[in-house]
Protein backbone atom coordinates (compact mmCIF):
# COMPACT_ATOMS: atom_id res chain seq x y z
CA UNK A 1 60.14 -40.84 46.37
CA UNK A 2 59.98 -44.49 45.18
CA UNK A 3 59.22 -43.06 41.67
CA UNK A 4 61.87 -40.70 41.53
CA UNK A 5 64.43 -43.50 42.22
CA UNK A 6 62.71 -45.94 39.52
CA UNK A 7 63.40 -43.46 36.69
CA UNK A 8 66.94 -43.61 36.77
CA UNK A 9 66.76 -47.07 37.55
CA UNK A 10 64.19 -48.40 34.34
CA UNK A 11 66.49 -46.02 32.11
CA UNK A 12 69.85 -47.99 33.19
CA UNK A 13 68.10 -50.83 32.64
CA UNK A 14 66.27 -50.30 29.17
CA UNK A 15 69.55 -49.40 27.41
CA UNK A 16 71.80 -51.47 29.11
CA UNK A 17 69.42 -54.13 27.14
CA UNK A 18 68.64 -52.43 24.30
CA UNK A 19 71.10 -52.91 22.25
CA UNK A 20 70.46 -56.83 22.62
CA UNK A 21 66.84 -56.77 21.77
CA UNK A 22 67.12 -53.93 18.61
CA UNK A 23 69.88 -53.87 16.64
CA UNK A 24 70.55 -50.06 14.79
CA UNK A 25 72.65 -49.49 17.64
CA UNK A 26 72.70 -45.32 16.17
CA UNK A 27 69.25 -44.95 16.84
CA UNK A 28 69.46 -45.93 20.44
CA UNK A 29 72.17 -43.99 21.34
CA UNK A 30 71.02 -40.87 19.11
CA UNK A 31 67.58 -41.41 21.13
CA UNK A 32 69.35 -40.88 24.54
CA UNK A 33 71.22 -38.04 22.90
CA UNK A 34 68.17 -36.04 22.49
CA UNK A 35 66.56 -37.41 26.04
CA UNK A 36 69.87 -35.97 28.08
CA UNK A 37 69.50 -32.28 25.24
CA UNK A 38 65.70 -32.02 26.59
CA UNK A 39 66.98 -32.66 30.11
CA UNK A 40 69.23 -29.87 29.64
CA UNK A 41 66.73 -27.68 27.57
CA UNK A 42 64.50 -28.81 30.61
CA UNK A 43 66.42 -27.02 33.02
CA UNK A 44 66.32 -23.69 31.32
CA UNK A 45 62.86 -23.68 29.99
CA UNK A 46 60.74 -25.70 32.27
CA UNK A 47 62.49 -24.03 36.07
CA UNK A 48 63.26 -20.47 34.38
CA UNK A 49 60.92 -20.04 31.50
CA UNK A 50 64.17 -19.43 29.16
CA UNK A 51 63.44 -21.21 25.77
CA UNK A 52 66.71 -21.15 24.39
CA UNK A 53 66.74 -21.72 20.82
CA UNK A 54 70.64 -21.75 20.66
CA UNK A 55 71.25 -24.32 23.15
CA UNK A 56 72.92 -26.57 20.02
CA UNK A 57 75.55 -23.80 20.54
CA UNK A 58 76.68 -25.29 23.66
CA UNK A 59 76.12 -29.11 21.71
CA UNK A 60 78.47 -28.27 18.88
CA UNK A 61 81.18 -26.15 21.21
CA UNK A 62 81.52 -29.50 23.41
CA UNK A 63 81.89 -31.83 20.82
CA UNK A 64 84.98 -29.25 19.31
CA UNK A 65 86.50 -29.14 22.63
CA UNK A 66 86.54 -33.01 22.66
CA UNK A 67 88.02 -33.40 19.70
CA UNK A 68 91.09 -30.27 20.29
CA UNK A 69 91.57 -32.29 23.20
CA UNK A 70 92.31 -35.14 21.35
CA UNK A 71 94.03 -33.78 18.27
CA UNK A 72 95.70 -31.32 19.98
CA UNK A 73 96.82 -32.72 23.28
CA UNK A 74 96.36 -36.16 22.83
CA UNK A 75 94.51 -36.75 25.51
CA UNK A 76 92.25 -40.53 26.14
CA UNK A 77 88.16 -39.78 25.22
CA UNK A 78 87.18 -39.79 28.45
CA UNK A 79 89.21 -37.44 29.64
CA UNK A 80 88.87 -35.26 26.52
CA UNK A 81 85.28 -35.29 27.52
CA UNK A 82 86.11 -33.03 30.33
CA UNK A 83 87.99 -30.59 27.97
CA UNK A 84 84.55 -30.60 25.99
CA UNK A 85 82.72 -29.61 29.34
CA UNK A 86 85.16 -27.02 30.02
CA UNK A 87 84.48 -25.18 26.60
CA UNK A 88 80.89 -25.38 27.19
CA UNK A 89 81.55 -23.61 30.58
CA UNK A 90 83.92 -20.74 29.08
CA UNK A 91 81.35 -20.15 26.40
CA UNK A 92 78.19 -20.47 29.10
CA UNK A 93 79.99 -17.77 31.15
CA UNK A 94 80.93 -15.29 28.03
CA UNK A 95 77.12 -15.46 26.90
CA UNK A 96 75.82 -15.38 30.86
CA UNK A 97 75.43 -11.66 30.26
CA UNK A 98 71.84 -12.93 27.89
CA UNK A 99 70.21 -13.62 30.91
CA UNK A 100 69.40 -10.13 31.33
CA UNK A 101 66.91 -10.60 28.56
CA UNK A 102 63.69 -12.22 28.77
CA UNK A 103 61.19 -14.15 26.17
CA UNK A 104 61.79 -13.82 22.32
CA UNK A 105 65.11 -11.31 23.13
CA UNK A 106 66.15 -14.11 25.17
CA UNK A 107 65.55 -17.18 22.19
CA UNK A 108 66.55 -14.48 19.21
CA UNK A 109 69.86 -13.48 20.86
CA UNK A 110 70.78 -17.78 22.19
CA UNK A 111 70.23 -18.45 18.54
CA UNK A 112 72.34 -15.34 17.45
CA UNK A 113 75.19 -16.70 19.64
CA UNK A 114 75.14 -20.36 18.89
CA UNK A 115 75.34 -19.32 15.00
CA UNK A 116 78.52 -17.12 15.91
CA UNK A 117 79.96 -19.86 17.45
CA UNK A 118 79.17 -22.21 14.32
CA UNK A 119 80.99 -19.71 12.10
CA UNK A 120 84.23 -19.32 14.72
CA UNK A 121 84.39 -22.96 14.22
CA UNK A 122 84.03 -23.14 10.51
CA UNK A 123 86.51 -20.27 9.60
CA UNK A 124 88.84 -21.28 7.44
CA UNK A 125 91.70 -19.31 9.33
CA UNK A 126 91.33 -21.77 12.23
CA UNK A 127 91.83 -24.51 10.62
CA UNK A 128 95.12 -25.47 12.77
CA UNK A 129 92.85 -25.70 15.27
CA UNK A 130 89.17 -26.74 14.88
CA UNK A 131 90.10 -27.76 10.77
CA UNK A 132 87.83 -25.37 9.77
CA UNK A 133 85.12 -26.33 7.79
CA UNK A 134 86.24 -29.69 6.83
CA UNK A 135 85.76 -31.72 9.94
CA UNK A 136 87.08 -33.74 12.17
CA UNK A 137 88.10 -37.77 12.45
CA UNK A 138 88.94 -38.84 15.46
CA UNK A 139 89.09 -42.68 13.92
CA UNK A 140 92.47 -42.91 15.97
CA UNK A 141 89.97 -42.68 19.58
CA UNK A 142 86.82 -44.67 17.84
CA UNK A 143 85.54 -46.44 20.60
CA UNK A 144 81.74 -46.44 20.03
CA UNK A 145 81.04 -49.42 23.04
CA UNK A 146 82.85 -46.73 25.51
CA UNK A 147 80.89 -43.74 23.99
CA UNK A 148 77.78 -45.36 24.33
CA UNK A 149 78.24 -46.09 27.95
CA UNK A 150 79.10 -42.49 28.59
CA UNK A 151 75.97 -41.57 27.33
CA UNK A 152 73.70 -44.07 29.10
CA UNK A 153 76.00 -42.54 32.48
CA UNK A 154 75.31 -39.16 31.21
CA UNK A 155 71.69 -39.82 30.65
CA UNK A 156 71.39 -41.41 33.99
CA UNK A 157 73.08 -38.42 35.67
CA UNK A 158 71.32 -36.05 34.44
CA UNK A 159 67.92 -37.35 34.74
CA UNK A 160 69.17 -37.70 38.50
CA UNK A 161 70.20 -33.69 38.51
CA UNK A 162 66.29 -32.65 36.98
CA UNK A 163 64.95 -34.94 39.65
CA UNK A 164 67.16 -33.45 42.77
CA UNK A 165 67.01 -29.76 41.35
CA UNK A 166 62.86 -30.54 41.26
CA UNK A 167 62.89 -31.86 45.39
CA UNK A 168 64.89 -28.89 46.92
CA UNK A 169 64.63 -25.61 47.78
CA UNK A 170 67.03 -24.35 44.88
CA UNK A 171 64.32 -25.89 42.31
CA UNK A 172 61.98 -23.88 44.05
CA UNK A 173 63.78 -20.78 43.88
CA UNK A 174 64.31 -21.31 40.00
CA UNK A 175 59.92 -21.94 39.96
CA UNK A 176 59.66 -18.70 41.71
CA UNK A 177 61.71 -16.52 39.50
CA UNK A 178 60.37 -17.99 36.62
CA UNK A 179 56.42 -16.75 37.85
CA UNK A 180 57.87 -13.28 39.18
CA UNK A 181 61.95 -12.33 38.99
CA UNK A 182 61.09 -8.92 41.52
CA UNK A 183 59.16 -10.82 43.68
CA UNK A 184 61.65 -13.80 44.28
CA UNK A 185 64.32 -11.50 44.91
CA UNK A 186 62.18 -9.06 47.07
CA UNK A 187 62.02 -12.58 48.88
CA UNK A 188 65.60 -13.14 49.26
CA UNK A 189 66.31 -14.97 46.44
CA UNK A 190 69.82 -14.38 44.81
CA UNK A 191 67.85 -14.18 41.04
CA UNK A 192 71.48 -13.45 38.83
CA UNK A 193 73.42 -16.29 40.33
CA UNK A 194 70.37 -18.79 40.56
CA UNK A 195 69.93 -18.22 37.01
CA UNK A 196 73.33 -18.22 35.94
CA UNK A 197 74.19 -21.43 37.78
CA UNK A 198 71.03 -23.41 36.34
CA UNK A 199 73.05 -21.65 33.05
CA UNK A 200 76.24 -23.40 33.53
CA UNK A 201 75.15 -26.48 34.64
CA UNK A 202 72.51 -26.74 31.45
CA UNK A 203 75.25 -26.01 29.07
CA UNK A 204 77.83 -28.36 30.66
CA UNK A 205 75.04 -31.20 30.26
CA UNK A 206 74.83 -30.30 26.27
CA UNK A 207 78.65 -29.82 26.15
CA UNK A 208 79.17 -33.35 27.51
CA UNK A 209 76.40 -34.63 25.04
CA UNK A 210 78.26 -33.00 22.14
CA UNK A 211 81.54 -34.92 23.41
CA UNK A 212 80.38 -37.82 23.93
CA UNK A 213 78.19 -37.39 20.39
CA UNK A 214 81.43 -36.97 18.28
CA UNK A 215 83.49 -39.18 20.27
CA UNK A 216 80.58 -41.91 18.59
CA UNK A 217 79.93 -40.62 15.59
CA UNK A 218 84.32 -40.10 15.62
CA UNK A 219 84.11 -38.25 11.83
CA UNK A 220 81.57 -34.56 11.67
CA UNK A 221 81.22 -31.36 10.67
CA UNK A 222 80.55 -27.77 12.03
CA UNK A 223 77.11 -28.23 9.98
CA UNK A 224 76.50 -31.91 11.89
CA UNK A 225 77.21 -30.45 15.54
CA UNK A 226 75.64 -26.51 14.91
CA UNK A 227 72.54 -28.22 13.26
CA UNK A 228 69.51 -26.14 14.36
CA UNK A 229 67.26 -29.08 14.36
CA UNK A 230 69.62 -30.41 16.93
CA UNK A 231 68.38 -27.64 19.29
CA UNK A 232 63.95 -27.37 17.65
CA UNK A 233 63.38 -30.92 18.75
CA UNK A 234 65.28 -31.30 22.50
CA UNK A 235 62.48 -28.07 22.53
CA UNK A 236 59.61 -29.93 20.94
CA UNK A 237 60.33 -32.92 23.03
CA UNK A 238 60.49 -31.10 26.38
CA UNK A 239 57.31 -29.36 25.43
CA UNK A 240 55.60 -32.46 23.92
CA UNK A 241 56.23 -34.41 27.30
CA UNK A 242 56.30 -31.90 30.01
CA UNK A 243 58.81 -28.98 31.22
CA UNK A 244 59.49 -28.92 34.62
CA UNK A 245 59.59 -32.42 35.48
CA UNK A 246 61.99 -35.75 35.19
CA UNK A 247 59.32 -38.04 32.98
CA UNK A 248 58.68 -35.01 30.74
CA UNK A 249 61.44 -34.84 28.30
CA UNK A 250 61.76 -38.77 28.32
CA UNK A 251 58.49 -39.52 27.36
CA UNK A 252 58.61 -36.67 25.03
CA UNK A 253 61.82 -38.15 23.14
CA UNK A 254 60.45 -41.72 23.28
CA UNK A 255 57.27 -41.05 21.53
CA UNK A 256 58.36 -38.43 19.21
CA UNK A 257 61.84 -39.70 18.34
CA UNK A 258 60.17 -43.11 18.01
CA UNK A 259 57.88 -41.44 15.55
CA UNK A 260 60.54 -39.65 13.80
CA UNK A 261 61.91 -42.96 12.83
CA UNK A 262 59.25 -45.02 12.42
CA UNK A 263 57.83 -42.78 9.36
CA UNK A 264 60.32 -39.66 9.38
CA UNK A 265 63.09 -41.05 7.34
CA UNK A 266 61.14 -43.42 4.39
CA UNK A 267 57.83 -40.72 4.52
CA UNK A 268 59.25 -37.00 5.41
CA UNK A 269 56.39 -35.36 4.20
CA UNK A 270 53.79 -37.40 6.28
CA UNK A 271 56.09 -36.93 9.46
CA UNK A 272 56.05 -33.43 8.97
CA UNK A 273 51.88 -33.07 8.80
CA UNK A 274 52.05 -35.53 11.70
CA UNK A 275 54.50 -33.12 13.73
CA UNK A 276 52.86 -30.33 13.18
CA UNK A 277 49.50 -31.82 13.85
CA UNK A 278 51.02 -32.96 16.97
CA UNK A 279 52.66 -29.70 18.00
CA UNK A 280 49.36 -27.60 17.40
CA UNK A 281 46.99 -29.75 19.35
CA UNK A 282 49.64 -29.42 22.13
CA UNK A 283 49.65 -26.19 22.18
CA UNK A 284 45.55 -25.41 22.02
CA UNK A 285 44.57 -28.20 24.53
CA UNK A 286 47.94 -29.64 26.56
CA UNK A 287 50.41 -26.24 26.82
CA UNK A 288 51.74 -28.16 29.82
CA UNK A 289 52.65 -31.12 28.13
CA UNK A 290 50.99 -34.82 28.35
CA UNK A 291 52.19 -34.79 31.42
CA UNK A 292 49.87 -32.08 32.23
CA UNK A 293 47.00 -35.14 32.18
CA UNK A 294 48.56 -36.94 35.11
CA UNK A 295 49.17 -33.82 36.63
CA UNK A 296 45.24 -33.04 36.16
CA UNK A 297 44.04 -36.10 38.29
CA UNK A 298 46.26 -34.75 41.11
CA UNK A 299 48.31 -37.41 40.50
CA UNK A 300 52.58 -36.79 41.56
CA UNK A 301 54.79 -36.45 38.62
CA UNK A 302 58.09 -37.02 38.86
């Protein structure tokens, strides 16, 4: 128990001082971006087994919502964050019917929907409304200490949810029909409406993160908030660290994201050899994640 409280606390903590001790303020705040995504991605992957390749979907359709809700009604970011959590829950509930598939129909179709919803976005004939494909700027609600504080709150919340869902009887349930659907519900377990509630509340944690992303960022594209990439590495850092636990996806985005800027941006091409290195070695001798090694020892992880 006293390590499940001191995750929440040590991440409050590290980027409340952060921003003090390094000063690219972008890469912090892009870092706990991609922490809160793998949470999220988390959720589906590591409790259900759903690898959803479209999850950016839910990303890009919260950071749209955001800004409608300040272009169009004018409303304060914060509260416009909600409006950006709302969209994420419409679209969650239109695409709940993709639960009913399973494996690569499951991760084909997510990243089927999430490019329908880039090009709904993008069309030109909505450009009253979402500007179509030439952004938005929301410089008139640029407020990038706020933003940043949402996201260390959203991170903290989050991590919080994992950690909770993982303790109770309702992560349990989601464990259970993940290793056998007939058997859980042969066992009383309400399988659709577990599933689609771990749904909802997985996209509504991307939705916010795509709100709270353009609200910082305050100018993007369809192309910056649909970016596929966005959705590969909240996957490769979930799977790098651990699915189905709270340390997983955090170590996963510090090491890797860490990496990804240490030698991604001046040396692509040896970041890429080092990646995929990474990712195959995983996958032969750790499928379960570094975590896996604690995990091992019979060591508790969080």
């Amino acid at each position: 128990m006293g390590t499940n409280v001191a995750i929440p606390v040590v991440l409050l903590a590290a980027f409340s001082v952060a921003p003090m001790v390094y000063a690219n303020q972008a890469v912090i705040f892009q870092m706990m971006a991609f922490m809160v995504l793998a949470q999220g991605v988390n959720l589906l992957y590591g409790f259900t087994g759903y690898l959803p390749f479209g999850y950016v979907g839910f990303f890009g359709i919260g950071a749209y919502g955001m800004a409608i809700g300040i272009e169009l009604f004018h409303l304060p970011g914060l509260v416009a964050l909600v409006v950006g959590a709302l969209f994420s829950v419409i679209v969650a509930l239109i695409l709940s019917p993709l639960l009913r598939l399973s494996g690569a129909y499951f991760a084909i179709s997510s990243l089927a929907a999430s490019e329908v919803l880039y090009n709904v976005v993008a069309n030109p004939a909505l450009v009253h409304l979402t500007n179509g494909p030439y952004g938005e700027s929301l410089v008139q609600s640029y407020h990038p200490e706020t933003s940043y504080i949402a996201m260390v709150v959203l991170l903290i919340v989050t991590t919080i949810i994992v950690i909770v869902i993982k303790n109770t009887a309702f992560g349990r349930a989601l464990m259970a029909i993940r290793e056998d659907p007939v058997s859980a519900e042969m066992a009383g377990i309400a399988v659709v409406r577990t599933r689609t509630i771990i749904w909802i509340v997985s996209a509504v944690i991307a939705g916010l993160t795509g709100a709270i992303f353009g609200w910082h960022l305050s100018v993007f594209y369809p192309s910056t908030v649909f970016d596929l990439s966005i959705s590969i590495l909240a996957i490769v850092f979930t799977l790098f660290g651990g699915g189905g636990t709270a340390i997983g996806p955090i170590l996963g985005s510090v090491v890797l994201y860490g990496l990804y800027n240490a030698i991604g941006i001046s040396d692509p091409q040896y970041f890429e050899l080092i990646y995929g290195l990474l990712i195959v070695l995983l996958v032969l001798f750790l499928p379960g994640g570094v975590v896996s090694l604690l995990q091992r020892r019979g060591n508790y992880v969080p």
